[in-house]
Protein backbone atom coordinates (compact mmCIF):
# COMPACT_ATOMS: atom_id res chain seq x y z
CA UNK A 1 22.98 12.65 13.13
CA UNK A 2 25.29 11.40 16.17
CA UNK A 3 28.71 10.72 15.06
CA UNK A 4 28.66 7.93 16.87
CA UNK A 5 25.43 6.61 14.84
CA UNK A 6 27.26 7.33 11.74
CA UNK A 7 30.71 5.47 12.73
CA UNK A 8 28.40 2.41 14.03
CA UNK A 9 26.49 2.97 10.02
CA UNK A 10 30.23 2.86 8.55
CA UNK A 11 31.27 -0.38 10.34
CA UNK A 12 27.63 -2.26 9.40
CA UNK A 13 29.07 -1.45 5.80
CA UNK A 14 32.62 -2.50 6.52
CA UNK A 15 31.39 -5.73 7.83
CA UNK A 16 28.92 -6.07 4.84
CA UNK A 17 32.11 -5.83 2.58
CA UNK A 18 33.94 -8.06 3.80
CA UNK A 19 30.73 -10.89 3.67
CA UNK A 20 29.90 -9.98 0.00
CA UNK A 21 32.39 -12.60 -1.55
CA UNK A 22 31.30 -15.15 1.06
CA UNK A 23 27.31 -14.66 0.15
CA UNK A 24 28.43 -14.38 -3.82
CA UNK A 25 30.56 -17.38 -4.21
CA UNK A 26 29.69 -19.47 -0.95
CA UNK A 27 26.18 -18.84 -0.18
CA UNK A 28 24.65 -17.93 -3.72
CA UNK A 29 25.56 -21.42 -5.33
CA UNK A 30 23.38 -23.16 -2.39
CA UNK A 31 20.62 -20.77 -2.18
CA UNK A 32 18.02 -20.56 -4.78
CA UNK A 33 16.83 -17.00 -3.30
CA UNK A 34 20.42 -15.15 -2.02
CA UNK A 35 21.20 -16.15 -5.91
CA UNK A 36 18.29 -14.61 -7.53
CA UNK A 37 18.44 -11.65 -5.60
CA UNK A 38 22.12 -11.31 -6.52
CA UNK A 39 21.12 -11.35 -10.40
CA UNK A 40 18.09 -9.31 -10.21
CA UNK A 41 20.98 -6.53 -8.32
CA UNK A 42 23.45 -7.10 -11.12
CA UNK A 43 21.03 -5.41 -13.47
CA UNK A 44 22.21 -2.10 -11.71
CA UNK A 45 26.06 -2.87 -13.11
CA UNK A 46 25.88 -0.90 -16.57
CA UNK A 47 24.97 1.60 -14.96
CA UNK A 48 27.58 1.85 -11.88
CA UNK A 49 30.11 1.13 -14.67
CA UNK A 50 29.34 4.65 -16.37
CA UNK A 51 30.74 7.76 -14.27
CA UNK A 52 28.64 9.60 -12.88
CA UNK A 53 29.99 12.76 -12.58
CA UNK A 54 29.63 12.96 -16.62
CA UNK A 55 25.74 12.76 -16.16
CA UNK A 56 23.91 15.31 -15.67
CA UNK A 57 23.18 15.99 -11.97
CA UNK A 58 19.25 14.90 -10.82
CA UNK A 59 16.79 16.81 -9.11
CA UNK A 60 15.80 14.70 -6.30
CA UNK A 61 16.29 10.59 -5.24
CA UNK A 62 13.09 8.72 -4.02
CA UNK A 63 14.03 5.12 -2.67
CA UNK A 64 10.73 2.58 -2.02
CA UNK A 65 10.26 -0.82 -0.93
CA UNK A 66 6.84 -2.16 -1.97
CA UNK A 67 3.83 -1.05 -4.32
CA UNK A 68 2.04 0.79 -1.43
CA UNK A 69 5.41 2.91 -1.36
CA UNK A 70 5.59 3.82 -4.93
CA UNK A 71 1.66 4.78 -4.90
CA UNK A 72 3.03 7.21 -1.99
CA UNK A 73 5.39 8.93 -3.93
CA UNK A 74 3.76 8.87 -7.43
CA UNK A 75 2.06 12.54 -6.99
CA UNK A 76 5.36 13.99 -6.70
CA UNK A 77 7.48 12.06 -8.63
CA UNK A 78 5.45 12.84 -11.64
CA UNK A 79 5.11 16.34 -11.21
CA UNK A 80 9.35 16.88 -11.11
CA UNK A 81 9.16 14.34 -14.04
CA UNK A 82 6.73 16.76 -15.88
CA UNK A 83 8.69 19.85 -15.18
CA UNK A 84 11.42 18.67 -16.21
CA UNK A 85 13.34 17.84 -13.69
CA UNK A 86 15.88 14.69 -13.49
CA UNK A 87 14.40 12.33 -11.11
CA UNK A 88 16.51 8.97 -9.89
CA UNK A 89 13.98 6.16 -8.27
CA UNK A 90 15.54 3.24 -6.07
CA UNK A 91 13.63 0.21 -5.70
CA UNK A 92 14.13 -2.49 -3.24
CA UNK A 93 11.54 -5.42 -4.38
CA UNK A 94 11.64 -7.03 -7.34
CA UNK A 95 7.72 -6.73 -7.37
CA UNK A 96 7.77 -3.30 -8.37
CA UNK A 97 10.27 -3.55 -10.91
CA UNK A 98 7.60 -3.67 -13.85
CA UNK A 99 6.09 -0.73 -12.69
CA UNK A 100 9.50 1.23 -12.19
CA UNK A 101 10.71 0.20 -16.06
CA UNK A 102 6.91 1.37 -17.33
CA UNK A 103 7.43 4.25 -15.82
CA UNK A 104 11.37 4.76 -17.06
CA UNK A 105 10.45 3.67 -20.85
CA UNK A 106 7.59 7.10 -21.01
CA UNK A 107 10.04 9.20 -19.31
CA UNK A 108 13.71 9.92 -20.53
CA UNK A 109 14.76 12.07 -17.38
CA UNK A 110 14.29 9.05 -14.99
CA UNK A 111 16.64 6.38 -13.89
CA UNK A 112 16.03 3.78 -12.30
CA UNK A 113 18.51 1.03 -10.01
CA UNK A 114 17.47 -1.54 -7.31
CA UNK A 115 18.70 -1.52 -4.30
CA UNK A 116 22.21 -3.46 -3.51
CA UNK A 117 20.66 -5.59 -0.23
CA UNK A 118 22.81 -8.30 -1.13
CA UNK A 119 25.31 -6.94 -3.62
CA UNK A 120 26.48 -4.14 -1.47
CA UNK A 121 30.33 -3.46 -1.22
CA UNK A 122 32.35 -0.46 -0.62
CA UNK A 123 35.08 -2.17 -2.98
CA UNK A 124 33.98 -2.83 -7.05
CA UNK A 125 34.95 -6.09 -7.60
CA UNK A 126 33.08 -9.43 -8.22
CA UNK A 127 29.82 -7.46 -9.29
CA UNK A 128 30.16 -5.09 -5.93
CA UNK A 129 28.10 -1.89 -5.66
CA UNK A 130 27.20 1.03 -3.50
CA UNK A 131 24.63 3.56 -4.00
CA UNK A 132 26.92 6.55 -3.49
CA UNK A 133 27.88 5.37 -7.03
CA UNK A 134 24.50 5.58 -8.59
CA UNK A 135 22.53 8.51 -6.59
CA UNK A 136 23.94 12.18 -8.05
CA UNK A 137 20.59 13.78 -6.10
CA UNK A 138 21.69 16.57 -3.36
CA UNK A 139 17.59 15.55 -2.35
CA UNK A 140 16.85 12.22 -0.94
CA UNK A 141 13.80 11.28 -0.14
CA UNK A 142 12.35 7.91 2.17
CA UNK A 143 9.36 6.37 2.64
CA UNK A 144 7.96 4.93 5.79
CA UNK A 145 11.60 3.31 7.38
CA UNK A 146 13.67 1.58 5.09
CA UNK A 147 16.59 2.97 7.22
CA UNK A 148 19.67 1.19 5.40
CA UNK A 149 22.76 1.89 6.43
CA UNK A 150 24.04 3.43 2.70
CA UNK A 151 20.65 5.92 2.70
CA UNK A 152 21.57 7.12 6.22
CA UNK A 153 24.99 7.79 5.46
CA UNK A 154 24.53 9.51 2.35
CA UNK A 155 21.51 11.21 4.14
CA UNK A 156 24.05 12.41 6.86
CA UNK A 157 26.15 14.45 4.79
CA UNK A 158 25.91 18.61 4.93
CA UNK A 159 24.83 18.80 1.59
CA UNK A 160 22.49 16.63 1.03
CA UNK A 161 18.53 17.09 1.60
CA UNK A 162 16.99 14.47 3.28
CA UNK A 163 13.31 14.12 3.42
CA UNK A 164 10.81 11.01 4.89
CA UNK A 165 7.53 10.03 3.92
CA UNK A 166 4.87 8.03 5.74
CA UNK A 167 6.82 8.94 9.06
CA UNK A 168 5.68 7.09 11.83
CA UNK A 169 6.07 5.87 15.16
CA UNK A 170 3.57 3.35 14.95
CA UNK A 171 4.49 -0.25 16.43
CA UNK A 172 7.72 1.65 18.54
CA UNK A 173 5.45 3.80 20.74
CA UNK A 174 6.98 1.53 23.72
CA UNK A 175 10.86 2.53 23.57
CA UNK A 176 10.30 5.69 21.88
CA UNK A 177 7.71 7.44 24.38
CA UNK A 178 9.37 5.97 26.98
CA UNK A 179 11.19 7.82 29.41
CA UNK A 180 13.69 5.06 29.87
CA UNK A 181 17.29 5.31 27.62
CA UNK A 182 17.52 2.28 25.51
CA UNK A 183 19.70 1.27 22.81
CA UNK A 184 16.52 1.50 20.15
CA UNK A 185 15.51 4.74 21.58
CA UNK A 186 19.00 6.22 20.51
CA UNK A 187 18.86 5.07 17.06
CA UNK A 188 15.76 5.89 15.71
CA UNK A 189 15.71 9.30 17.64
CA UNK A 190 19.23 10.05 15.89
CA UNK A 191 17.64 9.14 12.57
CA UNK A 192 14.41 10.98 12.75
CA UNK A 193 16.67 14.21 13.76
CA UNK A 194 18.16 14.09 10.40
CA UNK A 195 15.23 14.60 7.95
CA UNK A 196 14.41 18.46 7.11
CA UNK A 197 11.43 17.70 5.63
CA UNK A 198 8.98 14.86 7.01
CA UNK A 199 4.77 14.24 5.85
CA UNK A 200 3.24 12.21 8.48
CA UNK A 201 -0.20 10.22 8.46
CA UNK A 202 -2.03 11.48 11.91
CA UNK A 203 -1.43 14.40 14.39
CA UNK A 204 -0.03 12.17 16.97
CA UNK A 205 2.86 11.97 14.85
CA UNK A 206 3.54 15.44 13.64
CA UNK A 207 3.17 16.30 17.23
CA UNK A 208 6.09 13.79 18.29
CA UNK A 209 8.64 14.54 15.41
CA UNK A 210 7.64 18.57 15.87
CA UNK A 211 8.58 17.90 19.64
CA UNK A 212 11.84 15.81 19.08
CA UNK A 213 12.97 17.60 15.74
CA UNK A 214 11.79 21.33 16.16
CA UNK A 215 13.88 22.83 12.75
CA UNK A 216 12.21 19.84 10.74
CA UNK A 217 9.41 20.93 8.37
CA UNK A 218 6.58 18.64 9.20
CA UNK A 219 3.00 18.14 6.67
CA UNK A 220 -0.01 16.13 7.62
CA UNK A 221 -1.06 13.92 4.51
CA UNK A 222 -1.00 10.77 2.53
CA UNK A 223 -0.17 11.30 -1.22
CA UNK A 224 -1.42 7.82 -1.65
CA UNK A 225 -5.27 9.58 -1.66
CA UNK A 226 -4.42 11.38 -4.97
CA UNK A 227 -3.90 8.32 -6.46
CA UNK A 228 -7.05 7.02 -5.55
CA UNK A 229 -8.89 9.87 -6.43
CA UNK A 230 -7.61 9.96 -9.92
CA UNK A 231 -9.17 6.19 -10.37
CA UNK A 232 -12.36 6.97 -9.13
CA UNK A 233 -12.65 9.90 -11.41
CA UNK A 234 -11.54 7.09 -14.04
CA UNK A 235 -13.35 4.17 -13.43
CA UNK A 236 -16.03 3.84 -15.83
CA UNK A 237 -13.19 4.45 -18.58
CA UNK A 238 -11.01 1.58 -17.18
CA UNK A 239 -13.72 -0.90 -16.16
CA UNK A 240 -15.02 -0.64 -19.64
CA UNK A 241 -12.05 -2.16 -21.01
CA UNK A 242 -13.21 -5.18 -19.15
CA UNK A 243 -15.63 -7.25 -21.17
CA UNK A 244 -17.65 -8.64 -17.50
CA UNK A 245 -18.73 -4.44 -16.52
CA UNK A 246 -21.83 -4.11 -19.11
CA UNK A 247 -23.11 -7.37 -17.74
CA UNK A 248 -22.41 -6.37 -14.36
CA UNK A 249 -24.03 -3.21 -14.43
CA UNK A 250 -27.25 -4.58 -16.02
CA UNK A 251 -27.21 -6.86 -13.05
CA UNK A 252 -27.08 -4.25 -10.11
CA UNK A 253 -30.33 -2.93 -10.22
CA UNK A 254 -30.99 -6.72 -8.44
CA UNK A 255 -29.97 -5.21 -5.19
CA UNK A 256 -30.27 -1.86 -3.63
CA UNK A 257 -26.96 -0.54 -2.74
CA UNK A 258 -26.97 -1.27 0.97
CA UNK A 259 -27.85 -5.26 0.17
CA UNK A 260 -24.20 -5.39 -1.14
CA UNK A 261 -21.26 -6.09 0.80
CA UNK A 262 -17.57 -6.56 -0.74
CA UNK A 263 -14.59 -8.49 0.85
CA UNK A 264 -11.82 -7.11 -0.37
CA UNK A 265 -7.96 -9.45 0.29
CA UNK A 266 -10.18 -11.84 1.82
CA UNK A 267 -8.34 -14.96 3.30
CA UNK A 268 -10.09 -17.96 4.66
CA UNK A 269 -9.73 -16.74 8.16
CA UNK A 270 -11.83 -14.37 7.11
CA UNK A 271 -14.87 -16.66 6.26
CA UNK A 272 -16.38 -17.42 9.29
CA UNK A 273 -17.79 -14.39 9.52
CA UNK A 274 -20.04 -15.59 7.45
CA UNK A 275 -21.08 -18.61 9.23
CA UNK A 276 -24.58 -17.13 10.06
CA UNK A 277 -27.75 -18.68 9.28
CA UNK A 278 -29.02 -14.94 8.90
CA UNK A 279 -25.98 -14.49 6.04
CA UNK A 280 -27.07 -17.60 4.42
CA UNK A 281 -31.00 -16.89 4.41
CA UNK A 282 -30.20 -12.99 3.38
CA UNK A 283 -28.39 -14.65 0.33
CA UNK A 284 -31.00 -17.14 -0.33
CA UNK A 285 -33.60 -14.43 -0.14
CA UNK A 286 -32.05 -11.66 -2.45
CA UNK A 287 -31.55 -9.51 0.43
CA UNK A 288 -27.42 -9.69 0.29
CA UNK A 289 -25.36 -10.25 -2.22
CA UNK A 290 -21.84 -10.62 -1.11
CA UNK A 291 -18.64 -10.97 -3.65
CA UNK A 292 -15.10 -12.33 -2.40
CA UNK A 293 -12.53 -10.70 -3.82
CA UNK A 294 -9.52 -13.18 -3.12
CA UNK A 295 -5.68 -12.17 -1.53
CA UNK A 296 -4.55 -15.17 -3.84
CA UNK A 297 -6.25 -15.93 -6.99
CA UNK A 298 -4.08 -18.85 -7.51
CA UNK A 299 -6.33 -22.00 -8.29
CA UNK A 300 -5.58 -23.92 -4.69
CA UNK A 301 -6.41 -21.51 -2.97
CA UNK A 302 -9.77 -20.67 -4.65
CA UNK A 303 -10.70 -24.36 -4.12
CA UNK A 304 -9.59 -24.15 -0.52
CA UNK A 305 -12.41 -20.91 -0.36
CA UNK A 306 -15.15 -22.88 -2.19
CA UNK A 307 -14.17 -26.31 0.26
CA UNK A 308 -14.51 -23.89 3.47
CA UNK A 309 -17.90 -22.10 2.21
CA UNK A 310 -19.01 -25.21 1.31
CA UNK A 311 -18.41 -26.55 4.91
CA UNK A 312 -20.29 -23.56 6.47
CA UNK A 313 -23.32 -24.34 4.32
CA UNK A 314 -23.40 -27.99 5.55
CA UNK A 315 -23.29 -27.16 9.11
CA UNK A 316 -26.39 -24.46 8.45
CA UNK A 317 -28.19 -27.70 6.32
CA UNK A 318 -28.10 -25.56 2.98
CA UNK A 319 -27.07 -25.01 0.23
CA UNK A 320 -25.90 -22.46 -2.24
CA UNK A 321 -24.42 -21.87 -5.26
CA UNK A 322 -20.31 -20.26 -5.34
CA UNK A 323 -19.88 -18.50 -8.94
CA UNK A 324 -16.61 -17.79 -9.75
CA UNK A 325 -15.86 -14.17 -12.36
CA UNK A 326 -12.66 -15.34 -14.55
CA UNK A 327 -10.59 -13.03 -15.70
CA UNK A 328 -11.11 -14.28 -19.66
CA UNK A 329 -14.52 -15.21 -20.79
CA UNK A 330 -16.73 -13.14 -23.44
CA UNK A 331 -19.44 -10.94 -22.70
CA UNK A 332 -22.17 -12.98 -23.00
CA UNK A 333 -20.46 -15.63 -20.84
CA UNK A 334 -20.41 -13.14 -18.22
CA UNK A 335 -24.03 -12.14 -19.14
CA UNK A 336 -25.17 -15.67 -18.30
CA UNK A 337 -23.40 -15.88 -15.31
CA UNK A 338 -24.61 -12.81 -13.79
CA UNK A 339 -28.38 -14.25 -15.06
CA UNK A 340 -27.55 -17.77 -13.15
CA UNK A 341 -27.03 -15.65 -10.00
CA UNK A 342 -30.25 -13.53 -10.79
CA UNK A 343 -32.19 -17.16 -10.46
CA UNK A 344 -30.14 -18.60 -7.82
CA UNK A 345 -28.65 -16.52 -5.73
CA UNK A 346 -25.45 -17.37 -4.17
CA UNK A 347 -21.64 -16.44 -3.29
CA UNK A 348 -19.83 -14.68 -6.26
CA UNK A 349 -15.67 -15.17 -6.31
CA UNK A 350 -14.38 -12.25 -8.21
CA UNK A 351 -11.04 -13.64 -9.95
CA UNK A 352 -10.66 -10.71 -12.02
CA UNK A 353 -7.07 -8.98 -11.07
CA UNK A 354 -6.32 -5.23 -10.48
CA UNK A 355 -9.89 -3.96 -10.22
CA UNK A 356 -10.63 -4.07 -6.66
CA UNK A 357 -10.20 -0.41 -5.95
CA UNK A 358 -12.92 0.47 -8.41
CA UNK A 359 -15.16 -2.22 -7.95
CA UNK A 360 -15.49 -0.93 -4.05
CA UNK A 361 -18.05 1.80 -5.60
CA UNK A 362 -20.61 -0.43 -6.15
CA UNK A 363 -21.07 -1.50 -2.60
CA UNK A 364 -22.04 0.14 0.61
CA UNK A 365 -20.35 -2.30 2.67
CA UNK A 366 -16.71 -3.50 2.73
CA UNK A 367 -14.89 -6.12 4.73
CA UNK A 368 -10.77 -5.65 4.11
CA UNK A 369 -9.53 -8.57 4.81
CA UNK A 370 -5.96 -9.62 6.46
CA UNK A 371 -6.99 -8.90 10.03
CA UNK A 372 -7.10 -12.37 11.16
CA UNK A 373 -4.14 -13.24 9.15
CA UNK A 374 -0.86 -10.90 9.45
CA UNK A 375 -1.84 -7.55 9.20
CA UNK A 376 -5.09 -5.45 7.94
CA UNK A 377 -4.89 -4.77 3.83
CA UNK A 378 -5.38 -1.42 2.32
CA UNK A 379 -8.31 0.50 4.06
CA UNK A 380 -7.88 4.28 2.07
CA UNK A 381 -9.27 2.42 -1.35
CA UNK A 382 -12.76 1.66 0.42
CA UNK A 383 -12.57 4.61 2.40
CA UNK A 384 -13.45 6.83 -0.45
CA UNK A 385 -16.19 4.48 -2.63
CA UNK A 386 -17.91 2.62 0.62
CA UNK A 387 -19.52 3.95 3.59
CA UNK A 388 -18.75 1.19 6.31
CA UNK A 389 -15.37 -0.54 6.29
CA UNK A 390 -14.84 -3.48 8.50
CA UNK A 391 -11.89 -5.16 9.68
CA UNK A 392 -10.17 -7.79 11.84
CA UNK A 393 -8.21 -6.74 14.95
CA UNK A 394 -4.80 -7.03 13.73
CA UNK A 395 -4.50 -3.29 12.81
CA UNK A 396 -1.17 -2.59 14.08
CA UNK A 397 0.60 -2.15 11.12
CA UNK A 398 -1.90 -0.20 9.79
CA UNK A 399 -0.77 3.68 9.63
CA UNK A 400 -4.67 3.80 7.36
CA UNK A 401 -6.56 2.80 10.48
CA UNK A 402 -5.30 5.34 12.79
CA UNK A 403 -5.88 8.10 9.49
CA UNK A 404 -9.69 7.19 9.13
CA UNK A 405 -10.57 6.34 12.94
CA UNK A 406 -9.75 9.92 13.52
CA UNK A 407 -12.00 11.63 10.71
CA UNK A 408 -14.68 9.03 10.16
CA UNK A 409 -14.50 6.73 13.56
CA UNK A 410 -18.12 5.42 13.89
CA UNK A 411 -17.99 4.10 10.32
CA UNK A 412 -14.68 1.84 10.49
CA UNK A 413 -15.34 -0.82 12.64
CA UNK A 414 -12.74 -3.81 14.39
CA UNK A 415 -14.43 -7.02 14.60
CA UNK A 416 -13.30 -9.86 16.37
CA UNK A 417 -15.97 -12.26 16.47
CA UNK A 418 -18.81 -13.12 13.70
CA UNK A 419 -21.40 -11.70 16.28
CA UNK A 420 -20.06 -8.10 15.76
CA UNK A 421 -19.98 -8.49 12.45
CA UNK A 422 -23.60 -9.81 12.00
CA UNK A 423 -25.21 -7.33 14.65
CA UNK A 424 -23.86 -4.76 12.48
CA UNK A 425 -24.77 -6.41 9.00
CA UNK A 426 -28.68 -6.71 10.42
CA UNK A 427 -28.53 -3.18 11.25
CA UNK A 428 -27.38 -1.65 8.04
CA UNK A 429 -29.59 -4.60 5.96
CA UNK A 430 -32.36 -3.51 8.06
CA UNK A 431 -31.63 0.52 7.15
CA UNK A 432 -31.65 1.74 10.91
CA UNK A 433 -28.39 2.68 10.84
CA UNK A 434 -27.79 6.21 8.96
CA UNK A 435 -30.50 8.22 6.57
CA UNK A 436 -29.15 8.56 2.74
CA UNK A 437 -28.73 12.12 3.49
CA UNK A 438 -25.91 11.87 6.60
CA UNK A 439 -24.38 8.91 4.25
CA UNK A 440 -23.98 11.50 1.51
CA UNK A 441 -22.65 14.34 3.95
CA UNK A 442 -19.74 11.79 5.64
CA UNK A 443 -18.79 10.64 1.89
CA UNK A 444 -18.86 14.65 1.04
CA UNK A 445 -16.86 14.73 4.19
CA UNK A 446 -14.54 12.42 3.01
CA UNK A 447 -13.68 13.86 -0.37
CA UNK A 448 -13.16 17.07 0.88
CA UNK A 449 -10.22 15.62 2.93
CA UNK A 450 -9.06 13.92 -0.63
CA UNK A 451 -8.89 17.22 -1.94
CA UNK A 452 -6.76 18.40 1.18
CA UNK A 453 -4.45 15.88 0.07
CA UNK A 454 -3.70 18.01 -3.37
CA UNK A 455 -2.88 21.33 -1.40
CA UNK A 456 -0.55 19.49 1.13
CA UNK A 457 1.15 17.70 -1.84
CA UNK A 458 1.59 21.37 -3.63
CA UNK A 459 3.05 22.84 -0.07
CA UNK A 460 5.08 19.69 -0.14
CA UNK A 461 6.55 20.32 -3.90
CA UNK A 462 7.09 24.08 -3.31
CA UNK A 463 9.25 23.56 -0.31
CA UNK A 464 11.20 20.94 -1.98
CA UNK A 465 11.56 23.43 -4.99
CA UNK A 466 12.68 26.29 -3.22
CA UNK A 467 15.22 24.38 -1.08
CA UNK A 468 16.23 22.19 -3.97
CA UNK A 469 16.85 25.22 -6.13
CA UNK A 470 18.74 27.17 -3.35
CA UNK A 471 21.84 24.35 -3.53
């Protein structure tokens, strides 16, 4: 890394010190949020308090942002954690935090600390903290680019190991392929040179990093997969905890497979794909049956679903029935429900949290939704359990798109108007569009790349191991 890059990291600190007491005493008392954040940081204090330099040192440092991250490095973080190995995990939102103290209470050798946005200081008083006080790990590894200025630095130093997940140049394709200098260019070109290790989604990217990094170890995979696999091969064991699956199954045999289509994270922009008479006489006929599976299950925004289905009924001069699938009933609640839409077919609302990724199996067809809103949802969890994903056009966030366009293109499809979508839905309703036996090759297709996914995370491990062990 430029020393330049690192003196400009050191004064972004300085500056940061010198704000703390300002956004602890000045701006905390008047913002609801800045104060929150400050308290849910303060649970890293015992810890910073204890030296140390009398712990024992850990194996490796993984540092994640979101859920999605966490699911990235879970395959490897549990296999250090089942050899034995100290393991230190830094989380940055406080909607993993659950997750991250689950997975601290079942195993002794791992520590966790969130990450000092707000709290950050290079001196320790008034509740102050720095990571270089927490993190013992000679390895450090990153996912996607949560490029603080504290990981760089302690990235940047001789000894330490510093590896990146999820690397990407998607969305900075402009400055960085550019022939031009710029300012952006220069950082993130500095930064990328400083990982030994990277795993990147598509070939485009290897091929860039390989090109601007050429001593960096690069791997093509997303450790995400495994974790996917593993609840497939799990399903029936978890849905069965849920008292709405024997019900459900009963009820499938209603519909052949390719009559069902899924919308998974589905917002109302989503909904006027539906606004078809074909959709509504497919439904009316038993020919479709389409579940929602909300973004937001929270009870406003379900009524704002059923107000705008209702609304594209009325302009088709129908009508049909919206069942909702809460989270809490008894069996045989959920056994009538699933009769009423036997006799009257209509629009079921599945309010039932953390199922989705399973409940994908039972449907040839799924619509991901988030493409007409900010940004495309998670594509991998169909991409495994459903033959045809669709999605809106807003995919440029979306490191999955690029990953299955280039192994399964002609069965992910970008819609951006509802006559797309419906030309398409005819064709597969209508069975023109692939024979059950190239449906079961591309899925065979697909799981074989799953399995990939298990040798690249083993390559992965073994050259962390062997360079870990070497310090």
């Amino acid at each position: 890394m430029s020393r330049y890059l690192i003196t400009l990291l050191w004064l972004v600190n300085l500056i940061r010190t010198a704000l703390f007491p300002f956004v602890k005493f000045i701006l905390a008392p008047l913002s609801g949020a800045i104060s929150e954040r400050l308290l849910f940081e303060a649970k890293n204090l015992p810890a910073t308090f204890k030296n140390k330099k009398s712990l024992p040192i850990a194996d490796l440092a993984f540092e994640v942002s979101s859920q999605g991250e966490l699911e990235q490095i879970r395959p490897i973080l549990d296999f250090f954690l089942k050899a034995g190995r100290i393991v230190e995990l830094i989380f940055f939102s406080a909607s993993v935090e659950k997750d991250c103290q689950a997975l601290a209470m079942a195993n002794p050798l791992l520590r966790i600390y969130r990450f000092p946005a707000l709290s950050y200081s290079l001196l320790p008083f008034w509740g102050g903290q720095k990571l270089s006080d927490l993190i013992s790990a000679k390895t450090l590894i990153l996912c996607r680019y949560d490029f603080f200025p504290e990981l760089l630095l302690i990235g940047a130093q001789k000894e330490i190991k510093f590896v990146l997940f999820a690397a990407t140049i998607k969305n900075k394709e402009n400055f960085l392929l550019s022939k031009k200098w710029s300012a952006l260019k220069w950082f993130y070109e500095n930064i990328f040179r400083s990982f030994y290790l990277m795993v990147t989604l598509t070939e485009a990217d290897k091929n860039y990093f390989q090109t601007l990094n050429k001593k960096c170890h690069i791997y093509i995979g997303d450790f995400r997969i495994m974790r996917i696999l593993e609840r497939i091969e799990n399903l029936d064991k978890k849905l069965s905890a849920f008292l709405f699956y024997k019900p459900w199954k009963d009820f499938l045999p209603n519909y052949n497979r390719p009559e069902r289509l899924l919308m998974g994270s589905c917002y109302l922009e989503d909904l006027f794909l539906l606004d078809s008479s074909f959709v509504m006489a497919a439904i009316k006929e038993r020919k479709l049956l389409i579940m929602l599976a909300p973004h937001k299950l929270s009870p406003d925004n379900v009524a704002s679903i059923r107000q705008k289905l209702d609304s594209i009924f009325a302009k088709h001069h129908t009508t049909l029935p919206i069942y909702e699938l809460p989270r809490n009933l008894q069996e045989q609640e959920y056994a009538k429900i699933f009769a009423d839409i036997s006799k009257a077919p209509g629009i079921v609302i599945n309010l039932i949290p953390g199922i989705l990724c399973e409940m994908y199996s039972y449907f040839e067809m799924a619509y991901v939704g988030g493409g007409f809103n900010r940004s495309i949802h998670s594509l991998l969890e169909p991409y495994w359990m459903t033959p045809y994903i669709y999605c809106g056009p807003k995919t440029f966030a979306s490191k999955e798109y690029d990953f299955i366009k280039q192994y399964s293109e002609s069965y992910v499809k970008v819609v951006e108007h509802s006559e797309e979508f419906l030309n398409s839905l005819q064709t597969i309703l209508a069975k023109q569009l692939n024979s059950e036996f190239k449906l079961k090759a591309e899925m065979g297709h697909r799981w074989e790349i799953g399995n990939k996914m298990n040798d690249v995370a083993g390559e992965v491990i073994n050259h962390i191991l062997k360079e870990r062990d070497a310090i």
